[in-house]
N, C-alpha and C. Protein backbone atom coordinates (compact mmCIF):
# COMPACT_ATOMS: atom_id res chain seq x y z
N UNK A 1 96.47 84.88 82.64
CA UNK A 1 97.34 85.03 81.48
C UNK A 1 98.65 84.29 81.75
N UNK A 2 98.90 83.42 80.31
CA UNK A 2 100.14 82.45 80.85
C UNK A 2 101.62 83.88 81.60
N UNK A 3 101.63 84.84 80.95
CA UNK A 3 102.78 85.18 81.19
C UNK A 3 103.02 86.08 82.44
N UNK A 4 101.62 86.12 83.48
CA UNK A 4 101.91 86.61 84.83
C UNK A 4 102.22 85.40 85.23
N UNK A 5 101.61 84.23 84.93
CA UNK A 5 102.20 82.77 85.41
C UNK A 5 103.43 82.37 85.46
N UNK A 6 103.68 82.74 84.74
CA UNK A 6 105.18 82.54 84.08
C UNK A 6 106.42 83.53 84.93
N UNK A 7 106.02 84.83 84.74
CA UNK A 7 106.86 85.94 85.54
C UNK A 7 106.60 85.17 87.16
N UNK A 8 105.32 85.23 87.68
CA UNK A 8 105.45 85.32 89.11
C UNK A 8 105.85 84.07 89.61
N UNK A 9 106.48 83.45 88.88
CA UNK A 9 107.37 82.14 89.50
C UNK A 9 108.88 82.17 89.11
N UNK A 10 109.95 83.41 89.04
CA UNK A 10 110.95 83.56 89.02
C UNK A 10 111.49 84.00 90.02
N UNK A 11 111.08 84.35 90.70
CA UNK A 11 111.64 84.58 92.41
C UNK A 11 110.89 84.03 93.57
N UNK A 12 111.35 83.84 94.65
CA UNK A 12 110.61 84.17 95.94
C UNK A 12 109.40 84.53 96.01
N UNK A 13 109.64 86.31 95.75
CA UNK A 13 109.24 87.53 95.74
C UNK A 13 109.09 88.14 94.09
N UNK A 14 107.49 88.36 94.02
CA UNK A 14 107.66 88.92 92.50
C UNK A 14 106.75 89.91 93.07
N UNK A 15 106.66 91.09 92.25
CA UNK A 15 105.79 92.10 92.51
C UNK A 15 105.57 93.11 91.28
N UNK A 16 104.60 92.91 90.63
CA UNK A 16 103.31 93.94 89.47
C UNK A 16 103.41 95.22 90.07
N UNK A 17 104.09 95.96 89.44
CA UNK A 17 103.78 97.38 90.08
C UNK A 17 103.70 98.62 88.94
N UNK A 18 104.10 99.93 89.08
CA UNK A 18 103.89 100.70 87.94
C UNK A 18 105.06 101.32 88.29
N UNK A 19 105.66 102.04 87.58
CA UNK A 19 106.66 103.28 88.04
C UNK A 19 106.79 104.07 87.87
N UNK A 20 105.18 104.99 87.73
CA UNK A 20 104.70 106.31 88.01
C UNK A 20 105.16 106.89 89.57
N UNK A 21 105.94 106.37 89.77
CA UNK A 21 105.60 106.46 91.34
C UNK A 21 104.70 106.67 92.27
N UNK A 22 103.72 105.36 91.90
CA UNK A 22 102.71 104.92 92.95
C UNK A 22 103.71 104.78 94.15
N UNK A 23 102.66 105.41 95.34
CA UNK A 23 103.02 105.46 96.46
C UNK A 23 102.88 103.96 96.97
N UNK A 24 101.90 103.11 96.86
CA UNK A 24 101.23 101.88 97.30
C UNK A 24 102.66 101.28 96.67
N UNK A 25 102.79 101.27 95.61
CA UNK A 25 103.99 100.50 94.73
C UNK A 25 105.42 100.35 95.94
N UNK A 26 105.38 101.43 95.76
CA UNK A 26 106.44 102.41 96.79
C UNK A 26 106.35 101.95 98.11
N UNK A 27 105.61 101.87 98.88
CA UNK A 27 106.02 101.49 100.02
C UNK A 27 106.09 99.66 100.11
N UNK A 28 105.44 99.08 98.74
CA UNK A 28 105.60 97.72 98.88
C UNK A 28 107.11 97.15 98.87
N UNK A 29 107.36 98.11 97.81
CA UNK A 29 108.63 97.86 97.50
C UNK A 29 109.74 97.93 98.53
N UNK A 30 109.66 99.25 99.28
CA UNK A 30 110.26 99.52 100.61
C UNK A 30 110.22 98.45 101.49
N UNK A 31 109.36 97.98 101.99
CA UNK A 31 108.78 97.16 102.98
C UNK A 31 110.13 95.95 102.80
N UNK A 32 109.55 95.40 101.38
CA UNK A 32 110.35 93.88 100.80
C UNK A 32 111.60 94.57 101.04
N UNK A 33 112.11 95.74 100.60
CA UNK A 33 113.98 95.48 100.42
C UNK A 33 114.40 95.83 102.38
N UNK A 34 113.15 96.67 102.97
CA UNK A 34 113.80 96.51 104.06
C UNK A 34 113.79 95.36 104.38
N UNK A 35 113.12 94.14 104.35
CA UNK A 35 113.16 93.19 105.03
C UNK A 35 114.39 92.25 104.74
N UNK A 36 115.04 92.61 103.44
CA UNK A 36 116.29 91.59 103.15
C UNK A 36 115.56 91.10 102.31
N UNK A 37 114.66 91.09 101.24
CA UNK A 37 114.57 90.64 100.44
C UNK A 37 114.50 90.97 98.98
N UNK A 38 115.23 90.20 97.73
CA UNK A 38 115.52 90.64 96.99
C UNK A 38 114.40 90.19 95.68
N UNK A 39 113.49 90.86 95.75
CA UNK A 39 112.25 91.10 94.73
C UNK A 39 112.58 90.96 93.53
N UNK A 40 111.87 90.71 92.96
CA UNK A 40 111.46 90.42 90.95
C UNK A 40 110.43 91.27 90.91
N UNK A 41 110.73 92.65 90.10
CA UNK A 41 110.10 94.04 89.94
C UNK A 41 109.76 93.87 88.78
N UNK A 42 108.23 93.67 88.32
CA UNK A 42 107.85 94.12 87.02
C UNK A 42 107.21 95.32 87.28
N UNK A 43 107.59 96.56 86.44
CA UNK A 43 106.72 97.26 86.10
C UNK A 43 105.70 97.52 85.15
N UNK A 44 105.06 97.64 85.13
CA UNK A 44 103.96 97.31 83.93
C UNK A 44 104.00 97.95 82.89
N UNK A 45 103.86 99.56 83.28
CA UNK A 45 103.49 100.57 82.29
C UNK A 45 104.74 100.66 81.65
N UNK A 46 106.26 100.07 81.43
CA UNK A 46 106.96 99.94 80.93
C UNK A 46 107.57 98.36 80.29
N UNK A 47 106.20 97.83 80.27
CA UNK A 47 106.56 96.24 79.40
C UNK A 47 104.97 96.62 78.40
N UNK A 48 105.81 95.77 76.89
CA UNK A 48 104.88 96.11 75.91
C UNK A 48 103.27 95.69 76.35
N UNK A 49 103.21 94.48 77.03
CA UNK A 49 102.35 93.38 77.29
C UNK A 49 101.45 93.98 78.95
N UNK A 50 102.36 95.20 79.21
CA UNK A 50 101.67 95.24 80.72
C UNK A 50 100.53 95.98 80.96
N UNK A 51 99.40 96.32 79.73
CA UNK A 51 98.14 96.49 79.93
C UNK A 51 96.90 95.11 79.71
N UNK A 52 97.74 94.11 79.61
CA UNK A 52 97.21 93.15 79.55
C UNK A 52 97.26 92.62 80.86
N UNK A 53 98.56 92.34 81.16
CA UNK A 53 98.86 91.39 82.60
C UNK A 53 98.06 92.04 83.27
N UNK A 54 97.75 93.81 83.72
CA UNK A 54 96.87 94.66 84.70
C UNK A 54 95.80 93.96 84.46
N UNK A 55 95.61 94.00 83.56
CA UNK A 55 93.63 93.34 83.27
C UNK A 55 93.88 91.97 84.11
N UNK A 56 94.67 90.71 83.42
CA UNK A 56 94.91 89.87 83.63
C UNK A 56 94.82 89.47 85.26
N UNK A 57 95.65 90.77 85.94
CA UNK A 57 95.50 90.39 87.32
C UNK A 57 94.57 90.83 88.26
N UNK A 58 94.13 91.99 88.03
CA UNK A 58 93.02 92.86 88.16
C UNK A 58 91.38 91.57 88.35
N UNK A 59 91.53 90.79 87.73
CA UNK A 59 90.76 89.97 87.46
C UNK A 59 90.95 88.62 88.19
N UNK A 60 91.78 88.56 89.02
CA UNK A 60 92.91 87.79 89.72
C UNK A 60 92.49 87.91 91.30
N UNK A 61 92.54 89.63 91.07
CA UNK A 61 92.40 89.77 92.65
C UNK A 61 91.10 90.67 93.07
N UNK A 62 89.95 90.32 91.89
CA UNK A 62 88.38 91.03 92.40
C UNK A 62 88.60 92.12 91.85
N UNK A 63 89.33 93.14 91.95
CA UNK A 63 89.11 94.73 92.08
C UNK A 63 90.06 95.30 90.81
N UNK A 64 89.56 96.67 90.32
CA UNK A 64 89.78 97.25 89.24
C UNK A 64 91.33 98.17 89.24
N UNK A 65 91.75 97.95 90.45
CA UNK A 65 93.46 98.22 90.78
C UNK A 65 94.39 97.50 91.49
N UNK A 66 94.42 97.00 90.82
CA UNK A 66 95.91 96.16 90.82
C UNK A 66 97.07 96.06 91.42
N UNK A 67 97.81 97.11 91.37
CA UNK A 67 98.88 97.34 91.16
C UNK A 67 99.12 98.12 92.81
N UNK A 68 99.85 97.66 93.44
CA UNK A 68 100.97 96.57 93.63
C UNK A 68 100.46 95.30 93.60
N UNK A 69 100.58 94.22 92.58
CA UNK A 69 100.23 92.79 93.09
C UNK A 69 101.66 91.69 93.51
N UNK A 70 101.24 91.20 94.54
CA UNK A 70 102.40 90.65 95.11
C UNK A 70 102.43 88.78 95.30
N UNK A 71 103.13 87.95 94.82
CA UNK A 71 103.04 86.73 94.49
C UNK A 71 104.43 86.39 95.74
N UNK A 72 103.93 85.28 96.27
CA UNK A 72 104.99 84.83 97.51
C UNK A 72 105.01 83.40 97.34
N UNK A 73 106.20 82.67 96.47
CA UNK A 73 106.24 81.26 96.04
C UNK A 73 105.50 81.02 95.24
N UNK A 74 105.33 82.26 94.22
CA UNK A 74 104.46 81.47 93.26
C UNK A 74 103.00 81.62 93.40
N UNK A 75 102.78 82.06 94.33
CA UNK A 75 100.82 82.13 94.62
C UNK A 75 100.54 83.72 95.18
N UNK A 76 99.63 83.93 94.16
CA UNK A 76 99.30 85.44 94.84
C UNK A 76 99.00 85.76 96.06
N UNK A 77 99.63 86.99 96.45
CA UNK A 77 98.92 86.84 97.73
C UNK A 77 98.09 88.57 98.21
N UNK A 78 98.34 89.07 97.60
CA UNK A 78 97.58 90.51 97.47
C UNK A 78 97.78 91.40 96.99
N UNK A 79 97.52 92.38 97.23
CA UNK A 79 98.43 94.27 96.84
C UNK A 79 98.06 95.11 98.38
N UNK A 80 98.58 95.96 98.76
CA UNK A 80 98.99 96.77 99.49
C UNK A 80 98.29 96.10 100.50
N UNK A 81 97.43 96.26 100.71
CA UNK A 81 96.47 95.59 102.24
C UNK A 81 97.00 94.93 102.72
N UNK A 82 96.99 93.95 101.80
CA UNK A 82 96.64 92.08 101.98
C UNK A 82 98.38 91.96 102.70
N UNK A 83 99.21 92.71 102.17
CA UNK A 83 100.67 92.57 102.64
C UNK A 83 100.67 93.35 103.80
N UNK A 84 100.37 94.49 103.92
CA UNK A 84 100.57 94.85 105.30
C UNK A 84 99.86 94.58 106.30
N UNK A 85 98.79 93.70 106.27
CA UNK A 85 98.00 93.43 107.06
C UNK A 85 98.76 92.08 107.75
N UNK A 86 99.27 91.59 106.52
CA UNK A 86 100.14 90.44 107.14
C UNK A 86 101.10 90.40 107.99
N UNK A 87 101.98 92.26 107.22
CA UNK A 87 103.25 92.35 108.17
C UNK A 87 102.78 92.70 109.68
N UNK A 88 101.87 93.52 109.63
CA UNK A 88 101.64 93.82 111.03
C UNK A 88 101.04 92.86 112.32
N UNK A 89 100.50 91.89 111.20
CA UNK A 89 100.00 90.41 111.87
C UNK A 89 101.09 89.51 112.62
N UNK A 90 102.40 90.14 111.85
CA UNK A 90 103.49 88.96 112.46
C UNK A 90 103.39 87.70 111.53
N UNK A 91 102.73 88.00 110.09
CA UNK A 91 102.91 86.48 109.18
C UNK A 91 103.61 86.63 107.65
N UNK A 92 103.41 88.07 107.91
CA UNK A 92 104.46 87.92 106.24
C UNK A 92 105.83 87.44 106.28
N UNK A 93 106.86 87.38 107.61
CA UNK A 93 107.56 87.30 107.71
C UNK A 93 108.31 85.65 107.48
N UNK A 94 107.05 84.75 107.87
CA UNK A 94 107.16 83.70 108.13
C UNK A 94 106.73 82.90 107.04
N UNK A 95 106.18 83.80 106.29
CA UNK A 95 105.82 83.34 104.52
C UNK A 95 106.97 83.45 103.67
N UNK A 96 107.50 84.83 104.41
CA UNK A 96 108.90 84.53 103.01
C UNK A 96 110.11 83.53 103.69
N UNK A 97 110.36 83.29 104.95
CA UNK A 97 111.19 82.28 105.26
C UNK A 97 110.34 80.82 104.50
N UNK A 98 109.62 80.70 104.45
CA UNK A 98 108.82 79.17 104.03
C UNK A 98 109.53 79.31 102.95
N UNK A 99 108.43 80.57 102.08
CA UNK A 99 109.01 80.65 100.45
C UNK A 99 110.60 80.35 99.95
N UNK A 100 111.55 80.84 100.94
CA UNK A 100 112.80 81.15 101.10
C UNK A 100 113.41 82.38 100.18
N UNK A 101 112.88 83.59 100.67
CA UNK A 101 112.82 84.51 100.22
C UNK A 101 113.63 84.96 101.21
N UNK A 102 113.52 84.68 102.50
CA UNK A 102 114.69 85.35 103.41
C UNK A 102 115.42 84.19 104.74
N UNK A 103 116.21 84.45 104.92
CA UNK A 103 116.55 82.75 105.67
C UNK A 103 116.83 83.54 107.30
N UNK A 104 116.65 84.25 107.79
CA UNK A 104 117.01 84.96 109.53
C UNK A 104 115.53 85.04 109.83
């Protein structure tokens, strides 16, 4: 859908989430601001259009939940896993310096 295209290329850091207070949401979110970085938060269930983008991305990333989806320069790069698997890998870190999402 043009307009996740569109959103997930206004920051660094963009991130699809809900603000039911999903926990997954929640700790993504945590993660990014501990790290010094300053995220582009869509929430979904509070944009007219954001049962579409869910489908939209849902369809994006294989599986029927979505949400947290997380875009780093513009290119998706997962929801909850796919990011912490990275942080703990020692490579998310070095994705958002590329991206320039964080410069230390």
């Amino acid at each position: 859908m043009e307009r996740v295209t569109r959103l997930s290329t206004e920051k660094a850091v963009v991130i699809f989430t809900a603000s039911n207070e999903c926990p997954m949401s929640h700790t993504v979110t945590t993660l990014f601001s501990g790290l010094g970085v300053c995220a582009a938060v869509h929430e979904l269930d509070k944009d007219p259009r954001g049962h579409d983008m869910e489908r939209d991305l849902a369809r994006r990333l294989g599986r029927s939940s979505p949400i947290p989806a997380v875009f780093i320069g513009g290119k998706l790069v997962g929801s909850t896993d796919r990011i912490m698997s990275l942080h703990l890998g020692g490579k998310l870190v070095p994705m958002l310096k590329a991206a320039g999402a964080i410069w230390l």
